[in-house]
PDB file of N, CA and C in Angstrom:
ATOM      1  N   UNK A   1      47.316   0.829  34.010  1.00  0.00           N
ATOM      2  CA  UNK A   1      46.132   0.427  33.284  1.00  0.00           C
ATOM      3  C   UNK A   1      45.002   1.437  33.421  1.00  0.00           C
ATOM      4  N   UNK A   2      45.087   2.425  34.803  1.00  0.00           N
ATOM      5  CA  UNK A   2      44.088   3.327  34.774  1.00  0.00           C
ATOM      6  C   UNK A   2      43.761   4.269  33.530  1.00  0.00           C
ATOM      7  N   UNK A   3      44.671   4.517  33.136  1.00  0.00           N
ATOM      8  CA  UNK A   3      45.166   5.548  31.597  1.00  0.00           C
ATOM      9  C   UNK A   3      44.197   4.919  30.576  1.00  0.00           C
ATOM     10  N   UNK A   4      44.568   3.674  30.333  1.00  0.00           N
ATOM     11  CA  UNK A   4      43.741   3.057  29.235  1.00  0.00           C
ATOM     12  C   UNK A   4      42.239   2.917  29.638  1.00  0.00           C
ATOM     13  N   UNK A   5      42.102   2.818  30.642  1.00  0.00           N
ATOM     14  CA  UNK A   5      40.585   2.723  31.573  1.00  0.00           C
ATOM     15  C   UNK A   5      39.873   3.957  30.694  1.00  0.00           C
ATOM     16  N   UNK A   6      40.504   4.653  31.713  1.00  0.00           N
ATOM     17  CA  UNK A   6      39.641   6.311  31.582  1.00  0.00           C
ATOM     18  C   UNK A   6      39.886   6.615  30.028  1.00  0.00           C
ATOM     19  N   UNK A   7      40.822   6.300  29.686  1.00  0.00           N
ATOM     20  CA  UNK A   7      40.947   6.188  27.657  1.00  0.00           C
ATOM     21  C   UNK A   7      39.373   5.824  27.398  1.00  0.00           C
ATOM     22  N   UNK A   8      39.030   4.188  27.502  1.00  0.00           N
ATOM     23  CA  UNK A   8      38.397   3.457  26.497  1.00  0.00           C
ATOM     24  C   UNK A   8      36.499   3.929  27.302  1.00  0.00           C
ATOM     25  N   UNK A   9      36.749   4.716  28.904  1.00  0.00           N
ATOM     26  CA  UNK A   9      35.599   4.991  29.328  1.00  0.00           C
ATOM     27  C   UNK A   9      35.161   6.845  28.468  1.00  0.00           C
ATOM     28  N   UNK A  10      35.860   7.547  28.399  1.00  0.00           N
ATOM     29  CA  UNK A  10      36.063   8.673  27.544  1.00  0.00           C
ATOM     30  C   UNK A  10      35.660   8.591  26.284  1.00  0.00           C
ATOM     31  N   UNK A  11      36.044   7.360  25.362  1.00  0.00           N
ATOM     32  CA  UNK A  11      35.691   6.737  24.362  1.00  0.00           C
ATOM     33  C   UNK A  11      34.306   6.677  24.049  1.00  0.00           C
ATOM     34  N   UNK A  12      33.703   5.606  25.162  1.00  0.00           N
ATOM     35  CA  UNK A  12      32.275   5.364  25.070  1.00  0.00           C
ATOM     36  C   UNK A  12      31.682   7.036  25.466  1.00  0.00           C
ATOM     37  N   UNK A  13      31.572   7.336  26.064  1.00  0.00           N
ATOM     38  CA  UNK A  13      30.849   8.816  26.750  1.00  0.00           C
ATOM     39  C   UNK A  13      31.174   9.845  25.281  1.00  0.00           C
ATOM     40  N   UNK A  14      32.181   9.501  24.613  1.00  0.00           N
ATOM     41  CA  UNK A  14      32.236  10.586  22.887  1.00  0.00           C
ATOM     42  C   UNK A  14      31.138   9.661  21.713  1.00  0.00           C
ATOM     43  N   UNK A  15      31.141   8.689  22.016  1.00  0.00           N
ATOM     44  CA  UNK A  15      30.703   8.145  21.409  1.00  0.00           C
ATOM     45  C   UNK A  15      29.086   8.023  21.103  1.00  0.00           C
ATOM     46  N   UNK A  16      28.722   7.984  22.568  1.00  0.00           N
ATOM     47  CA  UNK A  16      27.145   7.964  22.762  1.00  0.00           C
ATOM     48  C   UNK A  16      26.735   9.220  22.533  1.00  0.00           C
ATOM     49  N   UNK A  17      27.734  10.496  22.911  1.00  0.00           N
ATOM     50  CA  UNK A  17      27.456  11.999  22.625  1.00  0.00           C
ATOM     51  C   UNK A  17      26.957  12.201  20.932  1.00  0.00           C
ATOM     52  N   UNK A  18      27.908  11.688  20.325  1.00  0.00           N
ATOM     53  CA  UNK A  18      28.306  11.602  18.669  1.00  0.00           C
ATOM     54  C   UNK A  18      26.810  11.372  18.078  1.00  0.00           C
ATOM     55  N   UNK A  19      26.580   9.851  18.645  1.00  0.00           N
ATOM     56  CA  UNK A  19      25.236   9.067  17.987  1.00  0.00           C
ATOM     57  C   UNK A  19      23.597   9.841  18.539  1.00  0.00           C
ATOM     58  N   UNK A  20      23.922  10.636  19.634  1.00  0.00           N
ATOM     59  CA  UNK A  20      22.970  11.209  20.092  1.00  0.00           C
ATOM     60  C   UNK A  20      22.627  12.112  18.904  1.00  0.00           C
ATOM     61  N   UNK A  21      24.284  13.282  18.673  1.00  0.00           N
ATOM     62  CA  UNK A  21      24.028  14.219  18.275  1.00  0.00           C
ATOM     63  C   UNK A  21      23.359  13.721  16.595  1.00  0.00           C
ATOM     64  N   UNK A  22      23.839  12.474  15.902  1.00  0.00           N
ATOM     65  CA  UNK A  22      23.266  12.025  14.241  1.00  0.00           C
ATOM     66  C   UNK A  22      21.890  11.728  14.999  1.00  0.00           C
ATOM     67  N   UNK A  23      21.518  11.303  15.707  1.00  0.00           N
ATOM     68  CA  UNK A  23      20.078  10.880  15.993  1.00  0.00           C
ATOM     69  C   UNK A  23      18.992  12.393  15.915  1.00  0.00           C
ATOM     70  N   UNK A  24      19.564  13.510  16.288  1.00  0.00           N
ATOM     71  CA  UNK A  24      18.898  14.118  16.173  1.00  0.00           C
ATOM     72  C   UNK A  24      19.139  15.233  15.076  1.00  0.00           C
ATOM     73  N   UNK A  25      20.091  14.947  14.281  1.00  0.00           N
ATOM     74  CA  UNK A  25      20.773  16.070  13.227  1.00  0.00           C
ATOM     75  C   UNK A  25      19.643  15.051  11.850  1.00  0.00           C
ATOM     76  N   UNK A  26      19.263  13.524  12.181  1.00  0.00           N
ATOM     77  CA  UNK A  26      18.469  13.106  10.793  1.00  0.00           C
ATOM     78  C   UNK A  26      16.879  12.774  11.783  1.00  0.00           C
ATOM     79  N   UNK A  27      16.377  13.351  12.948  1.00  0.00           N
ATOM     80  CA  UNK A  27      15.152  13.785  13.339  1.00  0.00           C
ATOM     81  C   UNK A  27      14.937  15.079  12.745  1.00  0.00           C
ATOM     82  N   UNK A  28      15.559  16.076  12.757  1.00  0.00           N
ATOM     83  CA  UNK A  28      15.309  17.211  12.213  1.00  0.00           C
ATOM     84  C   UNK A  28      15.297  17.280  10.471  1.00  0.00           C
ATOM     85  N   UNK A  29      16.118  16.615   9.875  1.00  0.00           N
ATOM     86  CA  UNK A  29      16.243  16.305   8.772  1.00  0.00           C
ATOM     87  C   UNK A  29      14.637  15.796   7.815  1.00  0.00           C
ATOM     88  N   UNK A  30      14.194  14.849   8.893  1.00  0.00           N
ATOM     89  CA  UNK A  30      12.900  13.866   8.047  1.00  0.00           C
ATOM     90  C   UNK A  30      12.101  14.820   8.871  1.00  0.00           C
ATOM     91  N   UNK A  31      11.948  15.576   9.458  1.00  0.00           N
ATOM     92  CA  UNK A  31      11.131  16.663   9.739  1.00  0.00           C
ATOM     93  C   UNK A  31      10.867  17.582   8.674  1.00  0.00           C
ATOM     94  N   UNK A  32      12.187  18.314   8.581  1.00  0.00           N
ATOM     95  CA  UNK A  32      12.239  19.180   7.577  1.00  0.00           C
ATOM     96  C   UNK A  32      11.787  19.189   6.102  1.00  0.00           C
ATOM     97  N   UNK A  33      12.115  17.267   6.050  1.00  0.00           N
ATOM     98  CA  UNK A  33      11.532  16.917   4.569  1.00  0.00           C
ATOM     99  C   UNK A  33      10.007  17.151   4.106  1.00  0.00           C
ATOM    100  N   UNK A  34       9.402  16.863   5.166  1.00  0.00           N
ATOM    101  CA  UNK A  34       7.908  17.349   5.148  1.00  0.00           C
ATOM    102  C   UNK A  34       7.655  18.463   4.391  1.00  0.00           C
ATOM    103  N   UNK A  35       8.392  19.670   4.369  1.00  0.00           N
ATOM    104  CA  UNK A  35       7.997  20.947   4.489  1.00  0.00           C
ATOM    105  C   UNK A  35       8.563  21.224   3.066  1.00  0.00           C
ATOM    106  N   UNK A  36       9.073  20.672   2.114  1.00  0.00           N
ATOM    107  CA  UNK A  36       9.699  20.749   1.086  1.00  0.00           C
ATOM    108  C   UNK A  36      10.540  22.205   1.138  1.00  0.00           C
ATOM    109  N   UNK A  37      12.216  22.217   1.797  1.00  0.00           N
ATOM    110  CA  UNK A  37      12.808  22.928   1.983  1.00  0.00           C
ATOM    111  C   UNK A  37      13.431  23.323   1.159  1.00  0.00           C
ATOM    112  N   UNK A  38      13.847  24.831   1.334  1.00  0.00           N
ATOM    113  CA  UNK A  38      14.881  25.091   0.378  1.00  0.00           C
ATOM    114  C   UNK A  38      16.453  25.099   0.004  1.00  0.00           C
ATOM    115  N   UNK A  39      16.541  24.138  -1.081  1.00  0.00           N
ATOM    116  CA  UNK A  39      17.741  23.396  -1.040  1.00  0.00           C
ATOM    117  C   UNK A  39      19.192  24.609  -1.041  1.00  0.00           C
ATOM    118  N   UNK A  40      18.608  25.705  -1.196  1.00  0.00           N
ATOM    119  CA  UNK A  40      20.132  26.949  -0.789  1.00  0.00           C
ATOM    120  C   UNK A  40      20.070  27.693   0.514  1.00  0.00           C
ATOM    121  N   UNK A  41      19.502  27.077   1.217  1.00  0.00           N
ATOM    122  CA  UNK A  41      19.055  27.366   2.761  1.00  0.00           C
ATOM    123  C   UNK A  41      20.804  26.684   3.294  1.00  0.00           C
ATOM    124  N   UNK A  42      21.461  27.172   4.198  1.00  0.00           N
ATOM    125  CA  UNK A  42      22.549  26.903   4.634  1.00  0.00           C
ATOM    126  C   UNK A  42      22.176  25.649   5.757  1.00  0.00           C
ATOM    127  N   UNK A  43      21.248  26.171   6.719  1.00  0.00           N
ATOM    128  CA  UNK A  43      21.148  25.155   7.165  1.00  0.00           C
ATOM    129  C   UNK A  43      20.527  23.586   6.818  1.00  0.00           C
ATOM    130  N   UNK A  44      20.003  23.744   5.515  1.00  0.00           N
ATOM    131  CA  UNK A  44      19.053  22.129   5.059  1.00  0.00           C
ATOM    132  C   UNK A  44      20.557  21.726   4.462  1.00  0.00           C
ATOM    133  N   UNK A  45      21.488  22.464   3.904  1.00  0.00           N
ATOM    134  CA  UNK A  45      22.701  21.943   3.339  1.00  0.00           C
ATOM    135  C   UNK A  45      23.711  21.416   4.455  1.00  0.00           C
ATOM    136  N   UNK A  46      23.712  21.735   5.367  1.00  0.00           N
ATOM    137  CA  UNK A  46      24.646  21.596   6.436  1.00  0.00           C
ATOM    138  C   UNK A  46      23.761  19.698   6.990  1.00  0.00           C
ATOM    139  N   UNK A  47      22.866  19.572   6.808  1.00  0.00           N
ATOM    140  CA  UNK A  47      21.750  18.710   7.924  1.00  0.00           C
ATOM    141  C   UNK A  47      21.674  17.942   6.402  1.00  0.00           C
ATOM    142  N   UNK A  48      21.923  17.703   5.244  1.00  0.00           N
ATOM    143  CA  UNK A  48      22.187  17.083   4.002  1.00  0.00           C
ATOM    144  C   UNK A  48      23.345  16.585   4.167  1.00  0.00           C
ATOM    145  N   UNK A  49      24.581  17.231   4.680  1.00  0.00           N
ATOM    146  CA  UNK A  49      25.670  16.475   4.271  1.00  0.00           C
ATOM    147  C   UNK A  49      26.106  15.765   5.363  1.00  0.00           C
ATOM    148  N   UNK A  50      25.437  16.588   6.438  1.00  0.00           N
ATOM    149  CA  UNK A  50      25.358  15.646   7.854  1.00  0.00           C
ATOM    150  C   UNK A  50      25.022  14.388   8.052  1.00  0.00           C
ATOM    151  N   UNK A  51      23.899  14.057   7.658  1.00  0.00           N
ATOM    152  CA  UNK A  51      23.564  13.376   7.321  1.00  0.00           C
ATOM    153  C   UNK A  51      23.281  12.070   6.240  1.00  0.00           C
ATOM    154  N   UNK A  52      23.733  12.525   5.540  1.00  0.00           N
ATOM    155  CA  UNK A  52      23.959  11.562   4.127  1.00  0.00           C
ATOM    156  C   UNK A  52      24.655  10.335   4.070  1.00  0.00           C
ATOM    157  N   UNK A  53      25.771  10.430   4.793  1.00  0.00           N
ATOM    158  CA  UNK A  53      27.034   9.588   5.047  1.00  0.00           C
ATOM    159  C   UNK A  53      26.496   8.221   5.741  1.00  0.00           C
ATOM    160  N   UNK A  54      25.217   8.491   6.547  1.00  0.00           N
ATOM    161  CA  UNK A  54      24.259   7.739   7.386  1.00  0.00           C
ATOM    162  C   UNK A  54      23.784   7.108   6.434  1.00  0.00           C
ATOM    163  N   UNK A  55      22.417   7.718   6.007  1.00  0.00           N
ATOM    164  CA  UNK A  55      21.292   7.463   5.273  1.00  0.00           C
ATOM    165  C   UNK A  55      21.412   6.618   3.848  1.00  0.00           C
ATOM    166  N   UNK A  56      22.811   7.413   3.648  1.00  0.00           N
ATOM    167  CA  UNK A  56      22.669   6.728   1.820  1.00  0.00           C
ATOM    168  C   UNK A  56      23.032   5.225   1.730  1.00  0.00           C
ATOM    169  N   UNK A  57      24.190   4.725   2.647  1.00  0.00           N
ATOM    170  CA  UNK A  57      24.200   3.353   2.121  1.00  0.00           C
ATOM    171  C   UNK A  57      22.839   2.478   2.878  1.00  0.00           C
ATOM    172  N   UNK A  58      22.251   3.128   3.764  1.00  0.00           N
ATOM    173  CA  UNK A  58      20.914   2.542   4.263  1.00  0.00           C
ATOM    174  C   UNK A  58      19.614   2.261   3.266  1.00  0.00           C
ATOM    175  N   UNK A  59      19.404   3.181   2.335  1.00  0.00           N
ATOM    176  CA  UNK A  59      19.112   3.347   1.181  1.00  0.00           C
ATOM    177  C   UNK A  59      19.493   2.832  -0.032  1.00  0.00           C
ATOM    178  N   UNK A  60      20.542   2.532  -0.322  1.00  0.00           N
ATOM    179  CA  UNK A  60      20.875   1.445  -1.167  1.00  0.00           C
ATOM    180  C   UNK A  60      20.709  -0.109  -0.884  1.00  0.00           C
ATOM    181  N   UNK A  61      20.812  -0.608  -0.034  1.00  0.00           N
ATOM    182  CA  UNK A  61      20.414  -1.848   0.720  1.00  0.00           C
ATOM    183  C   UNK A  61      18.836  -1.963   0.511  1.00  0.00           C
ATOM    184  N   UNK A  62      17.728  -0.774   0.808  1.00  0.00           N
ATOM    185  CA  UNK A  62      16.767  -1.304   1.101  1.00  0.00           C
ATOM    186  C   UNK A  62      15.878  -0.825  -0.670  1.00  0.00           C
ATOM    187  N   UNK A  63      15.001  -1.849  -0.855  1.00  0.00           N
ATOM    188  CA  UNK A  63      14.245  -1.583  -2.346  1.00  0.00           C
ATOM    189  C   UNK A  63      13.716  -0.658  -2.409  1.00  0.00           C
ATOM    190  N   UNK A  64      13.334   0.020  -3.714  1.00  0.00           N
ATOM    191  CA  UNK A  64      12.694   1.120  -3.836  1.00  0.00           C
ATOM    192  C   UNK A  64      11.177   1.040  -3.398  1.00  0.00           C
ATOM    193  N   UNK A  65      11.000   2.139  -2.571  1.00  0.00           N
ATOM    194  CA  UNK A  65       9.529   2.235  -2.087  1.00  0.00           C
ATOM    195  C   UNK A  65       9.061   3.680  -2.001  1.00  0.00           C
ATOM    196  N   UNK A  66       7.335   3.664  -2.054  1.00  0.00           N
ATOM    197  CA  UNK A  66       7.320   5.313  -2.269  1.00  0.00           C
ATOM    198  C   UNK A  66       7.677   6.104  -1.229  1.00  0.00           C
ATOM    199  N   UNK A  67       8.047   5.428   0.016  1.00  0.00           N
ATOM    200  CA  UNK A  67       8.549   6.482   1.214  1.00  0.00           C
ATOM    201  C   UNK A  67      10.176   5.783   1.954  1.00  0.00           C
ATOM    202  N   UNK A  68      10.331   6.855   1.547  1.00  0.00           N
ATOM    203  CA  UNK A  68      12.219   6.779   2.294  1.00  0.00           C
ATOM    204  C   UNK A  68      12.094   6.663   3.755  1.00  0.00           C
ATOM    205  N   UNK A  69      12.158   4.843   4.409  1.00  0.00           N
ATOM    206  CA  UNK A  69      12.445   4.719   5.661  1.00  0.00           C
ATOM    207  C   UNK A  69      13.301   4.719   6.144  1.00  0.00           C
ATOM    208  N   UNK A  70      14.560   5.336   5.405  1.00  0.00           N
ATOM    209  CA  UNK A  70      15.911   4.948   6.236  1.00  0.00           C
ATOM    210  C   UNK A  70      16.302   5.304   7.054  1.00  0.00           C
ATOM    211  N   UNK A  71      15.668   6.889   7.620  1.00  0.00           N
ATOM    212  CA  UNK A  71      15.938   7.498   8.982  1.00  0.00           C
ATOM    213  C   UNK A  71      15.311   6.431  10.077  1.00  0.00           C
ATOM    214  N   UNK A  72      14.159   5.692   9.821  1.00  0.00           N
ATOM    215  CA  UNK A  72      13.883   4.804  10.788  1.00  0.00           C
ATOM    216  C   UNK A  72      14.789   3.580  10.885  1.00  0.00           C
ATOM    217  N   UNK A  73      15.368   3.044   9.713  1.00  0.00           N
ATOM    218  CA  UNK A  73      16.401   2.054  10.070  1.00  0.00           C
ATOM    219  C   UNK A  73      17.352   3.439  10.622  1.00  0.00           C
ATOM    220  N   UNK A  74      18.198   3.974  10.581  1.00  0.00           N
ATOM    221  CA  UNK A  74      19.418   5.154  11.283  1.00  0.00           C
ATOM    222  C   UNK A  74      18.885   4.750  12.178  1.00  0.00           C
ATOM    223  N   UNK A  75      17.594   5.324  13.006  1.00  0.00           N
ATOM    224  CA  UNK A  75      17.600   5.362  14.050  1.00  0.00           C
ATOM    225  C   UNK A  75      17.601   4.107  15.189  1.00  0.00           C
ATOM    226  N   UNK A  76      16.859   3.035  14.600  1.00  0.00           N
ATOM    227  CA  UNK A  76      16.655   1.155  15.160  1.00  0.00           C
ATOM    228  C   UNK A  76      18.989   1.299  15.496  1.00  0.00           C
ATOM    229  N   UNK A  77      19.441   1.546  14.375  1.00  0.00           N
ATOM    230  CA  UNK A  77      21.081   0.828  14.353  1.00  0.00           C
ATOM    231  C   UNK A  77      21.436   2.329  15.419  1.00  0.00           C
ATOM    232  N   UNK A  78      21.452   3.196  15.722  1.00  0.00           N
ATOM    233  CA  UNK A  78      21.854   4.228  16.491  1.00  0.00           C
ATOM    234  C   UNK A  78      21.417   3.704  18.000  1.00  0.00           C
ATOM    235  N   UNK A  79      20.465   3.397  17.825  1.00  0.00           N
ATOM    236  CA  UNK A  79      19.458   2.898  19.098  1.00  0.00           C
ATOM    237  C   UNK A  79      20.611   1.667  19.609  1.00  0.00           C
ATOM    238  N   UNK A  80      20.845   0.847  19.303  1.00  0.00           N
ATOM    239  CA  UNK A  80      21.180  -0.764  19.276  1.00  0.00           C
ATOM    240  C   UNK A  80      22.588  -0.491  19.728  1.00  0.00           C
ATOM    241  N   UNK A  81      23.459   0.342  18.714  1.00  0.00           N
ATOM    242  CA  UNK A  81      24.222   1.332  19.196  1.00  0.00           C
ATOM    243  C   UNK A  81      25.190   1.527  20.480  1.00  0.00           C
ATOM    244  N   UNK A  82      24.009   2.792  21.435  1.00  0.00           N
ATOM    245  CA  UNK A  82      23.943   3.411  22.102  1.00  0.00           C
ATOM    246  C   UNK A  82      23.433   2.447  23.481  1.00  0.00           C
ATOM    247  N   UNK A  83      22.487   1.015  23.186  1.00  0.00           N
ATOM    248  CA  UNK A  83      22.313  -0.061  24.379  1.00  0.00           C
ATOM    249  C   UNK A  83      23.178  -1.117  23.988  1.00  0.00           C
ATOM    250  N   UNK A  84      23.828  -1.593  23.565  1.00  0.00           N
ATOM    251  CA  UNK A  84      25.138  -2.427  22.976  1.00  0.00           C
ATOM    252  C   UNK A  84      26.458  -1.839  23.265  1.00  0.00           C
ATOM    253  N   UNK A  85      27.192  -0.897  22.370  1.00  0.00           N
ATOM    254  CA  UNK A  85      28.712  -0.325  22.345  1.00  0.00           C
ATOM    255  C   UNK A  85      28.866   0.312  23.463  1.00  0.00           C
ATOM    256  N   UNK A  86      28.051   1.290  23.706  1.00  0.00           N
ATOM    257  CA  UNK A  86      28.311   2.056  24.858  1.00  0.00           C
ATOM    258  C   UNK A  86      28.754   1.585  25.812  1.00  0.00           C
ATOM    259  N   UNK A  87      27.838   0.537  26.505  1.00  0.00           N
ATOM    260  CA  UNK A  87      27.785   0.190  27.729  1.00  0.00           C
ATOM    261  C   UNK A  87      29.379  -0.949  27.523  1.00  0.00           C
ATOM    262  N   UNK A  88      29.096  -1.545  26.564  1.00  0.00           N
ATOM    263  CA  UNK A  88      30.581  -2.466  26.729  1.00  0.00           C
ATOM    264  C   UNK A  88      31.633  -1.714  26.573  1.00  0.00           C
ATOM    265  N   UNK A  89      31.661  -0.799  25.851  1.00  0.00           N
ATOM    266  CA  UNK A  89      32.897   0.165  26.333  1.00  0.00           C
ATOM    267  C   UNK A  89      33.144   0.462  27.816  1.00  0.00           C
ATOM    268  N   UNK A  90      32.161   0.914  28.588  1.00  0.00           N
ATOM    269  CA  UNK A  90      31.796   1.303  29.539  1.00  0.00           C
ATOM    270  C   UNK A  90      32.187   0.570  31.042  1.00  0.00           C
ATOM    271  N   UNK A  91      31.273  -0.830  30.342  1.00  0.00           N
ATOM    272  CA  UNK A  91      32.060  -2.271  31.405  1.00  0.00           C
ATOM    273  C   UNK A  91      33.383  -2.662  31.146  1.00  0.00           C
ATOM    274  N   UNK A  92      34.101  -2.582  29.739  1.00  0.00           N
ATOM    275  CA  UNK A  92      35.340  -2.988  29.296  1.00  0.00           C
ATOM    276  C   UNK A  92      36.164  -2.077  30.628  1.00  0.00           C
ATOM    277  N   UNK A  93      36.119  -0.561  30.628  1.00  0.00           N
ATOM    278  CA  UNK A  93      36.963   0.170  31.228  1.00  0.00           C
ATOM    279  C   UNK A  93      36.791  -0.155  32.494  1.00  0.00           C
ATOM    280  N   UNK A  94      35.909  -0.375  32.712  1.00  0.00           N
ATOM    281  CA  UNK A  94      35.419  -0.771  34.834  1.00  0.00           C
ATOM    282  C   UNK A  94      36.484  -1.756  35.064  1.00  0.00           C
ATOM    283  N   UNK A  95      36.684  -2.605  33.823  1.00  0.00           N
ATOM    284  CA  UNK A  95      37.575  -4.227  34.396  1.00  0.00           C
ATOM    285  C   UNK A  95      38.559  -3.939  34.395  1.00  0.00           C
ATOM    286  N   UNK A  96      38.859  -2.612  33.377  1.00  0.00           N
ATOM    287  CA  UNK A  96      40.380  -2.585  32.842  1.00  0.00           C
ATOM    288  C   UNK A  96      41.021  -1.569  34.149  1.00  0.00           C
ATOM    289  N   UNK A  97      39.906  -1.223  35.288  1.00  0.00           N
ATOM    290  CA  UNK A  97      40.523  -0.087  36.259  1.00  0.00           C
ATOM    291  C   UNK A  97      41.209  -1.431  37.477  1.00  0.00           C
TER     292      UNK A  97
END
C-alpha cells in the first residue's frame, strides 16, 4: 500500500505545483492586460493560451460587465483548490501508509 501512498502523496505535491504555477501564469496575464500588449509578442501568446482554458468558461458563466473579473474568480477556485484537494490528497496518503 506504500506505492499507492507515495503515488496519491506525489499526486497532491504536482498538483498544488500545477495550480501555483496557473495562479501566477493569469497574475501576470491581468497585469499585462493593463498595458495593452502586443498581441505578436511570443510571450502575451504563450500566457493567452495558457491561460484561456481557465478563464473562458469562467467568463461565460458570469454576465457581461465592463471589467473582466474572471481572473479573480480563477483565483477564489485555485485558492479553495490548493486548501481543500491538496491537503486531502495529502491526508488520504498518510492513511493509506
Amino acid at each position: 500500500m506504500f506505492v499507492l501512498a507515495n503515488f496519491v502523496d506525489a499526486l497532491a505535491y504536482l498538483i498544488n505545483v500545477l495550480l501555483l504555477i496557473m495562479m501566477v501564469l493569469i497574475f501576470v496575464r491581468a497585469l499585462i492586460s493593463w498595458v495593452n500588449p502586443d498581441p505578436f509578442n511570443p510571450l502575451v501568446q504563450f500566457l493567452m493560451r495558457a491561460t484561456e482554458p481557465v478563464l473562458e468558461p469562467i467568463r461565460r458563466l458570469l454576465p457581461q460587465m465592463g471589467i473582466d473579473i474572471s481572473p479573480i474568480i480563477a483565483f477564489f477556485i485555485i485558492r479553495f483548490l490548493q486548501i481543500f484537494l491538496v491537503p486531502s490528497l495529502s491526508d488520504l496518503a498518510m492513511r493509506l501508509r
